[in-house]
N, C-alpha and C. Protein backbone atom coordinates (compact mmCIF):
# COMPACT_ATOMS: atom_id res chain seq x y z
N UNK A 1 77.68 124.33 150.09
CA UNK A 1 76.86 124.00 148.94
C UNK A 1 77.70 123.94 147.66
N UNK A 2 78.48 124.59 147.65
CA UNK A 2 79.39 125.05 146.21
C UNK A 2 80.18 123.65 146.26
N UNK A 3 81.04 123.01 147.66
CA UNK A 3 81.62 122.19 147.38
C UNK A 3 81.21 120.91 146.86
N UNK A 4 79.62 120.80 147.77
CA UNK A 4 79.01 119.46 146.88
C UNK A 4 78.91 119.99 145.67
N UNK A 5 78.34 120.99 144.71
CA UNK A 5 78.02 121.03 143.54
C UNK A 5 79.46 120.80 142.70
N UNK A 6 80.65 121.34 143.19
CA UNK A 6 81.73 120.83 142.06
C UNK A 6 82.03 119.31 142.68
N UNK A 7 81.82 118.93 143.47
CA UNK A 7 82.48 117.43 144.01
C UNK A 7 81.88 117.07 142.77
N UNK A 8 79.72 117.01 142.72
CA UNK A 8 79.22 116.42 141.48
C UNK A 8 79.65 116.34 140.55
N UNK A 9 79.61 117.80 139.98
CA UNK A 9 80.68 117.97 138.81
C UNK A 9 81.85 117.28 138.37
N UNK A 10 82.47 116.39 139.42
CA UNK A 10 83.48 116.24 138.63
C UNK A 10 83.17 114.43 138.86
N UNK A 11 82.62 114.28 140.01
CA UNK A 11 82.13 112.54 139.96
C UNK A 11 81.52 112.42 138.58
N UNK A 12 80.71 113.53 137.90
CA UNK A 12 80.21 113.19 136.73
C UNK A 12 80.64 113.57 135.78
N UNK A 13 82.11 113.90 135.74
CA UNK A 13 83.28 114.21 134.86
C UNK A 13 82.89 115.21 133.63
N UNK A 14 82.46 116.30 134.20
CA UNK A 14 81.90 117.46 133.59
C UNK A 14 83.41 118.76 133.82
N UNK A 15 84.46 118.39 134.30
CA UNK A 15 85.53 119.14 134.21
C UNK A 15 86.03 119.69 133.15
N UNK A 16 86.03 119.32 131.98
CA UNK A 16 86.35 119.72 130.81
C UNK A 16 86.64 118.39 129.76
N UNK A 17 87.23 117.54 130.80
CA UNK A 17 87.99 116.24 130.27
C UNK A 17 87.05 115.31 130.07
N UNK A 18 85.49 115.70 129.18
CA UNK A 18 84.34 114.85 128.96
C UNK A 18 85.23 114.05 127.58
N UNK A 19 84.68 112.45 128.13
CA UNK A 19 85.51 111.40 127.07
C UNK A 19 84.55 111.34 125.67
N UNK A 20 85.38 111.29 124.73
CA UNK A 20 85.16 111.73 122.98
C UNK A 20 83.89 110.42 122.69
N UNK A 21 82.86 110.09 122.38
CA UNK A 21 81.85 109.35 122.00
C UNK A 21 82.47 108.25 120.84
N UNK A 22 82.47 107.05 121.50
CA UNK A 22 83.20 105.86 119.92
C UNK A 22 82.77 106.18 119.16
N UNK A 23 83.01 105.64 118.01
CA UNK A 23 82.18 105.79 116.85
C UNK A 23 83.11 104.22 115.65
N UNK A 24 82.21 103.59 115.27
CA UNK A 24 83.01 102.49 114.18
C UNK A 24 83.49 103.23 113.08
N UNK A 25 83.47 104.10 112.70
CA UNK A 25 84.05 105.06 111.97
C UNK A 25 85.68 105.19 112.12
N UNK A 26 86.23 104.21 111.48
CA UNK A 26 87.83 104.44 112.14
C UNK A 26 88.57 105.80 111.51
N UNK A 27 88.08 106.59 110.32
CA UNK A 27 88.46 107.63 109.41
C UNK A 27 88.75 109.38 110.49
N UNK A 28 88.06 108.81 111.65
CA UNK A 28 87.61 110.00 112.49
C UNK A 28 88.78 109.81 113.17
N UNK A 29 90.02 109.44 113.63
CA UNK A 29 91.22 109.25 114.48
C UNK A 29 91.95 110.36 113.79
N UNK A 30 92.57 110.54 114.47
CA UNK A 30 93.93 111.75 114.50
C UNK A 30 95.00 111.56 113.02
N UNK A 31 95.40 110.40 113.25
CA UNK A 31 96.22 109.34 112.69
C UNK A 31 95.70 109.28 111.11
N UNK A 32 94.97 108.87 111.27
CA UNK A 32 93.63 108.99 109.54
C UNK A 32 93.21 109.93 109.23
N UNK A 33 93.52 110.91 108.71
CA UNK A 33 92.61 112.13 108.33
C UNK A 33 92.43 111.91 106.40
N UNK A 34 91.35 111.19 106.05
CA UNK A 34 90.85 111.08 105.00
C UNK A 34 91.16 112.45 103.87
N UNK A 35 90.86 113.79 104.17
CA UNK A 35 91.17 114.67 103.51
C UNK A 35 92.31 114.61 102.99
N UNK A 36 93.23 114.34 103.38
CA UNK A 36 94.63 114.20 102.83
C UNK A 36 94.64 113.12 101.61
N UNK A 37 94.05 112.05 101.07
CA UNK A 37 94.19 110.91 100.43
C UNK A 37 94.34 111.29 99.17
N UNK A 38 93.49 112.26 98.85
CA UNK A 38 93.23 112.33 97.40
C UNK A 38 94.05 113.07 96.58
N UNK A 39 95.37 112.17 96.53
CA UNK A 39 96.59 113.16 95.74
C UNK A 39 97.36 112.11 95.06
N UNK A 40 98.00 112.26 94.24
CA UNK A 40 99.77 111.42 93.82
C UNK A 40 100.69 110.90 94.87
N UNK A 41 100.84 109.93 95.11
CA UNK A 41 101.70 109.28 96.41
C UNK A 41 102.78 108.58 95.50
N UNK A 42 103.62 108.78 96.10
CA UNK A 42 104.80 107.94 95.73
C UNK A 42 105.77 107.03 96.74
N UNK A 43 106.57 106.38 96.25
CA UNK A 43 106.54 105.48 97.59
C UNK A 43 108.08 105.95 98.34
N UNK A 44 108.51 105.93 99.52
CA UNK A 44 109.81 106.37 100.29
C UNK A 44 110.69 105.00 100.34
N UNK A 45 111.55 104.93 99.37
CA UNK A 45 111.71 103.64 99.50
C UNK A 45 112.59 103.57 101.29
N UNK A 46 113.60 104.54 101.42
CA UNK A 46 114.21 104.31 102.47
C UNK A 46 113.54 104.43 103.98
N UNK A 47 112.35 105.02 104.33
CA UNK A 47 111.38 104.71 105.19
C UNK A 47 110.40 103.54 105.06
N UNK A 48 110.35 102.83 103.89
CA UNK A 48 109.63 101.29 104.66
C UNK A 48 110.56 100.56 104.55
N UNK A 49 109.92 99.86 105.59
CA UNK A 49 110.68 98.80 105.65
C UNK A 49 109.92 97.72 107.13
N UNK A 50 110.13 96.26 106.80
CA UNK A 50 109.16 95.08 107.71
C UNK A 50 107.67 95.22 107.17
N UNK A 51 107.59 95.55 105.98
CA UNK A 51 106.54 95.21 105.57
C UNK A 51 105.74 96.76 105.47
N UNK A 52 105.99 97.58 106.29
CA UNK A 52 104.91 98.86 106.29
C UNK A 52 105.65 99.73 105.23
N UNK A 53 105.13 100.24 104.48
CA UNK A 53 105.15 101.01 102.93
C UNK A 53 104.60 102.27 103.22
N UNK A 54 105.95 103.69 103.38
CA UNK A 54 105.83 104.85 103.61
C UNK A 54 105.75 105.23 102.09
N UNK A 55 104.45 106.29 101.93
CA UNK A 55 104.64 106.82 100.86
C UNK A 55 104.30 108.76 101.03
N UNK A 56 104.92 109.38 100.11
CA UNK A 56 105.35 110.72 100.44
C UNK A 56 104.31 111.19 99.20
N UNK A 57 103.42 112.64 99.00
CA UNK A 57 103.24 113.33 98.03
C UNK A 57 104.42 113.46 97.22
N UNK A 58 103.87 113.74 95.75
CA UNK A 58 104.56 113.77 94.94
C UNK A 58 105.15 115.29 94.95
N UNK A 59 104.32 116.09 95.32
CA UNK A 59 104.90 116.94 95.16
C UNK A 59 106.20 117.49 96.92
N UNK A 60 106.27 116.74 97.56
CA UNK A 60 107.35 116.74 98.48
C UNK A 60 108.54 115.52 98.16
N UNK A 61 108.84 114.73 97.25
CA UNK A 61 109.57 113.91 96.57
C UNK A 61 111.16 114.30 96.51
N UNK A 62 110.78 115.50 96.48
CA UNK A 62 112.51 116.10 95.74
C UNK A 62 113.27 116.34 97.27
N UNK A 63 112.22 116.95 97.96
CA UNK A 63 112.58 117.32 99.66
C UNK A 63 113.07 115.89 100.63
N UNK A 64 112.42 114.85 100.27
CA UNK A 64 112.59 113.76 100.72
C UNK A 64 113.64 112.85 100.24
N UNK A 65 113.99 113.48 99.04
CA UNK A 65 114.86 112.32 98.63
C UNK A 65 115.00 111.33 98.08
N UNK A 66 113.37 111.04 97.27
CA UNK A 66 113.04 109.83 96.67
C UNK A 66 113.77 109.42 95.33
N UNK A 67 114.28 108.37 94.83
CA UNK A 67 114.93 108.47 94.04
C UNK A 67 113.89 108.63 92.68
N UNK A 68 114.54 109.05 91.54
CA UNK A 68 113.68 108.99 90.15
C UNK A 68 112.54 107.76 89.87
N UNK A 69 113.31 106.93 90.04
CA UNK A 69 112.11 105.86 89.72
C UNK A 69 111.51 105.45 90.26
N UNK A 70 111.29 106.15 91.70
CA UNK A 70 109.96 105.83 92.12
C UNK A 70 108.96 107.25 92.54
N UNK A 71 109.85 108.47 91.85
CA UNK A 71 109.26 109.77 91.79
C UNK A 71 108.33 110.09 90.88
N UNK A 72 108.61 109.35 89.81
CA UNK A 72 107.58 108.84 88.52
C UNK A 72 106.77 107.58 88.55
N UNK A 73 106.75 107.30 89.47
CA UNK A 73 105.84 106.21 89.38
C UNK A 73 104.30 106.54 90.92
N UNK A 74 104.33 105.28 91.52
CA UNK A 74 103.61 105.83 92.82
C UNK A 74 101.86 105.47 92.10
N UNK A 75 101.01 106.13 92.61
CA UNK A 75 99.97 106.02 92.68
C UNK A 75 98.99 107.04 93.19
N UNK A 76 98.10 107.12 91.84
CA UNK A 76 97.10 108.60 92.68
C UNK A 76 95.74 108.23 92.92
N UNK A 77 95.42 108.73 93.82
CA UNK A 77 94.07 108.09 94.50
C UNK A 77 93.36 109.50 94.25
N UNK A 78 92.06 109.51 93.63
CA UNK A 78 91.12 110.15 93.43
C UNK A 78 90.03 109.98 93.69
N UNK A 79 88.53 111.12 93.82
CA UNK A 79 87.58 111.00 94.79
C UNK A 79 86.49 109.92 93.69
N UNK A 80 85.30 109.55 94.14
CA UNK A 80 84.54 108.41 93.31
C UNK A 80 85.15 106.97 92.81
N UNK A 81 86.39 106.54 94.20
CA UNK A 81 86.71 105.07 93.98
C UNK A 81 87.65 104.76 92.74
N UNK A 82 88.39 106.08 91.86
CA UNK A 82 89.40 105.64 91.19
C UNK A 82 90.64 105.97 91.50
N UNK A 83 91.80 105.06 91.26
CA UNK A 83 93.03 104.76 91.99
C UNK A 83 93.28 104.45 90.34
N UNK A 84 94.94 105.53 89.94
CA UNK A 84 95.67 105.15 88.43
C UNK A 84 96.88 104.51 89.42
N UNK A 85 97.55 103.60 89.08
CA UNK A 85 98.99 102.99 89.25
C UNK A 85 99.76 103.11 88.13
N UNK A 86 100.79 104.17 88.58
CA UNK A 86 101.48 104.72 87.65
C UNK A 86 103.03 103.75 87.30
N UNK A 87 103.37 103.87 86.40
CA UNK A 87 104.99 102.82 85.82
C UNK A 87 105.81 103.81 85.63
N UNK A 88 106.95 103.44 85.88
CA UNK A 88 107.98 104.18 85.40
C UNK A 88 108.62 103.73 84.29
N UNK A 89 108.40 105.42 83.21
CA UNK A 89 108.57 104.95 81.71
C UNK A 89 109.97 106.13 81.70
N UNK A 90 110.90 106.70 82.30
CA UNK A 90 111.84 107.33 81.59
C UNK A 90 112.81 106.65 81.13
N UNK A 91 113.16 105.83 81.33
CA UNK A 91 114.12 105.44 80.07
C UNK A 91 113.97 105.50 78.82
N UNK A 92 112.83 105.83 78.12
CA UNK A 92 112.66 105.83 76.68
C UNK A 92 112.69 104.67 75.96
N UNK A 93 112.85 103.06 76.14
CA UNK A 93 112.92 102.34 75.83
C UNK A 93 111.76 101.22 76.03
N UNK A 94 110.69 101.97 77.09
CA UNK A 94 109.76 100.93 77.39
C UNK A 94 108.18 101.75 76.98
N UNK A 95 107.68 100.90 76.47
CA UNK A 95 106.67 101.61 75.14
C UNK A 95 105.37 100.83 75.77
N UNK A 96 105.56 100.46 77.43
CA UNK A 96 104.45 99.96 77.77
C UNK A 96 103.22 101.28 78.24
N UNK A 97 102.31 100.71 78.91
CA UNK A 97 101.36 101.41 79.40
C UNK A 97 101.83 102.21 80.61
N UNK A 98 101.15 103.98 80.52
CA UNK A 98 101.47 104.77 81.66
C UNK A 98 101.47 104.14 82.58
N UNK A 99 100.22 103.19 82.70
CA UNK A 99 100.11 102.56 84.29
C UNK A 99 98.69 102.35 84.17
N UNK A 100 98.27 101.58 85.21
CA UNK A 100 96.90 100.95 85.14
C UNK A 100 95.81 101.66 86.05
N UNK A 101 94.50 101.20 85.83
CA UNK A 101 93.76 101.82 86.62
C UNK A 101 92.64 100.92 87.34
N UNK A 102 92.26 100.89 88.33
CA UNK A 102 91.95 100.00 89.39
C UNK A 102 90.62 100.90 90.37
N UNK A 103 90.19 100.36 91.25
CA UNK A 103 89.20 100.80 92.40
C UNK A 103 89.35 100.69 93.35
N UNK A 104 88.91 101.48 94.30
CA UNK A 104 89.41 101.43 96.04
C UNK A 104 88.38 101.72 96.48
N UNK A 105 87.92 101.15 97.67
CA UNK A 105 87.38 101.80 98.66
C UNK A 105 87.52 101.46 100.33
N UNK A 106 86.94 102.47 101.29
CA UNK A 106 87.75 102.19 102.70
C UNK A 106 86.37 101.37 103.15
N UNK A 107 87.23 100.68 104.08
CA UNK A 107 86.38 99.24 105.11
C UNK A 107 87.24 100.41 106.18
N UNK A 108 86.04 99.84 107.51
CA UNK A 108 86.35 99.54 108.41
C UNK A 108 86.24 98.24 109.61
N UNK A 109 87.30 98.12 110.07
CA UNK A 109 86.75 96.52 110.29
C UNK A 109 87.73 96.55 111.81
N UNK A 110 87.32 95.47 112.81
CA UNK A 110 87.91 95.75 114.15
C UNK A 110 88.51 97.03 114.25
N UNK A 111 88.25 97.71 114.19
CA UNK A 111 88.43 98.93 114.55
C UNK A 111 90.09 99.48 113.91
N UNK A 112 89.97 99.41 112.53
CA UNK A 112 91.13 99.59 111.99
C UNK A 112 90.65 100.04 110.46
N UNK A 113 91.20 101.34 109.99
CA UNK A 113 90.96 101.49 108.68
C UNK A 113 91.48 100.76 107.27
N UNK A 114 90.55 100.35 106.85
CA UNK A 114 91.70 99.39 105.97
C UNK A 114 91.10 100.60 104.43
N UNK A 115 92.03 100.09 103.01
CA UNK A 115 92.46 100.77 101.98
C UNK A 115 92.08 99.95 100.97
N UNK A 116 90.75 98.91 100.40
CA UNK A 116 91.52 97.78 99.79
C UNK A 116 91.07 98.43 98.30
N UNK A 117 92.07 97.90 97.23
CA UNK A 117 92.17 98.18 96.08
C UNK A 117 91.74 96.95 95.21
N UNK A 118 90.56 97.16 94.72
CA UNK A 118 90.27 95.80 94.09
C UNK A 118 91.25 95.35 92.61
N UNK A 119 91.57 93.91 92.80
CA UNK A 119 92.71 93.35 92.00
C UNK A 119 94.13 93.62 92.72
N UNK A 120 93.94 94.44 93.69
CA UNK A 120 95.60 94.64 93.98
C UNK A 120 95.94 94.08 95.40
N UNK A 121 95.10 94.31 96.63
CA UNK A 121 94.89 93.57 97.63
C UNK A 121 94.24 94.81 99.08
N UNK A 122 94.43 94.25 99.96
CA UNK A 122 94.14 95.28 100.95
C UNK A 122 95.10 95.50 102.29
N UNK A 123 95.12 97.18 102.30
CA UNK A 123 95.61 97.38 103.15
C UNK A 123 95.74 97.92 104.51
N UNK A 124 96.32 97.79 105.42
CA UNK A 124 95.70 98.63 106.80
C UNK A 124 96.40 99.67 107.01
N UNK A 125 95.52 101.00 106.54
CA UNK A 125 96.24 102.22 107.17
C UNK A 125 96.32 102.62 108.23
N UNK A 126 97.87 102.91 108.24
CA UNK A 126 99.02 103.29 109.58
C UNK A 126 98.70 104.35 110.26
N UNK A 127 98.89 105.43 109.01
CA UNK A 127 98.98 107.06 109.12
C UNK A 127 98.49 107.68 107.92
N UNK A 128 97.51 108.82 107.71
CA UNK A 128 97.40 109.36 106.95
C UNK A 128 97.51 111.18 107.29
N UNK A 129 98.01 111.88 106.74
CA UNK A 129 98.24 112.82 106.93
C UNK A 129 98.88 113.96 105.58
N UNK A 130 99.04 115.06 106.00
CA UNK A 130 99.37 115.69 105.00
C UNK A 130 100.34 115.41 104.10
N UNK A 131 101.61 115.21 105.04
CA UNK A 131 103.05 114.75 104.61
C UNK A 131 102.98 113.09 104.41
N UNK A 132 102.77 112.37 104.95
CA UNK A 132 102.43 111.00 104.36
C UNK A 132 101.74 109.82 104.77
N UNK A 133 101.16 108.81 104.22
CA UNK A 133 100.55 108.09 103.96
C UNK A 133 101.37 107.00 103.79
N UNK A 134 100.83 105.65 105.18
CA UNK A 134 101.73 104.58 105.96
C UNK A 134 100.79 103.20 105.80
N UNK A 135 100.92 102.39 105.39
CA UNK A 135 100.33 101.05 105.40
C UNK A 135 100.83 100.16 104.80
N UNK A 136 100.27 99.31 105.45
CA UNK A 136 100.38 97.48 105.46
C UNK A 136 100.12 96.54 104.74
N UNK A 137 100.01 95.76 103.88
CA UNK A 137 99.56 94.61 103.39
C UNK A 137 98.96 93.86 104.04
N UNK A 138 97.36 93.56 104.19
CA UNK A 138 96.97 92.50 105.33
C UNK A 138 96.62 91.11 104.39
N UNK A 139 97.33 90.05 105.02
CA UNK A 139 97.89 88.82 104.73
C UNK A 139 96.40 88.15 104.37
């Protein structure tokens, strides 16, 4: 009796290894963890490269290696859809604007999180995570 009841058990894949429920929600993947977004990013220049754009917290910059001018610059994404794009002003000679400010919000679409920033374009995120934040330009 015991053996039919686990045979069932496992024809009806009640072993432990029950498969995770889809969801169109692409934010819910491993890879994407939304909590992480809402900080100062700056960009790695020597990790992108073919088009995908690694960017590091600002406050891990110095650990990574980023050079100055793009340690001051970068972009901070904040909660209620505002995104500042920051310039790099240390030279003292450029008397333009800190940097601009713009809107974002996440799509999901074929099953891929996208980033798009209105006026700036949209993008498909790679990786989001504590340490950094990976995406694409979609054409």
């Amino acid at each position: 009796m015991n053996t039919i009841f686990f045979s069932l058990l496992i024809a009806l894949n009640f072993s432990g290894n029950i498969a995770q429920p889809t969801t169109k929600d692409c934010l819910c993947r491993e890879k994407v963890q939304k909590k992480y977004l809402y900080q100062h990013w700056v960009v790695s220049p020597k990790e992108s490269k073919n088009g995908v754009t690694v960017y590091r917290p600002y406050g891990m910059a110095d650990a990574n290696n980023i050079p100055m001018h793009s340690k001051y610059s970068g972009m901070e994404i904040k909660k209620g859809g505002e995104l500042f794009q920051r310039r790099w002003r240390q030279c003292g000679n450029d008397t333009g604007p800190a940097g601009y400010s713009y809107k974002w919000q996440w799509k999901t679409q074929n099953n891929e999180t996208l980033l798009v920033i209105k006026k700036r374009g949209t993008y498909k995120v790679l990786e989001l995570s504590a340490a950094k934040l990976v995406v694409q330009a979609v054409k």
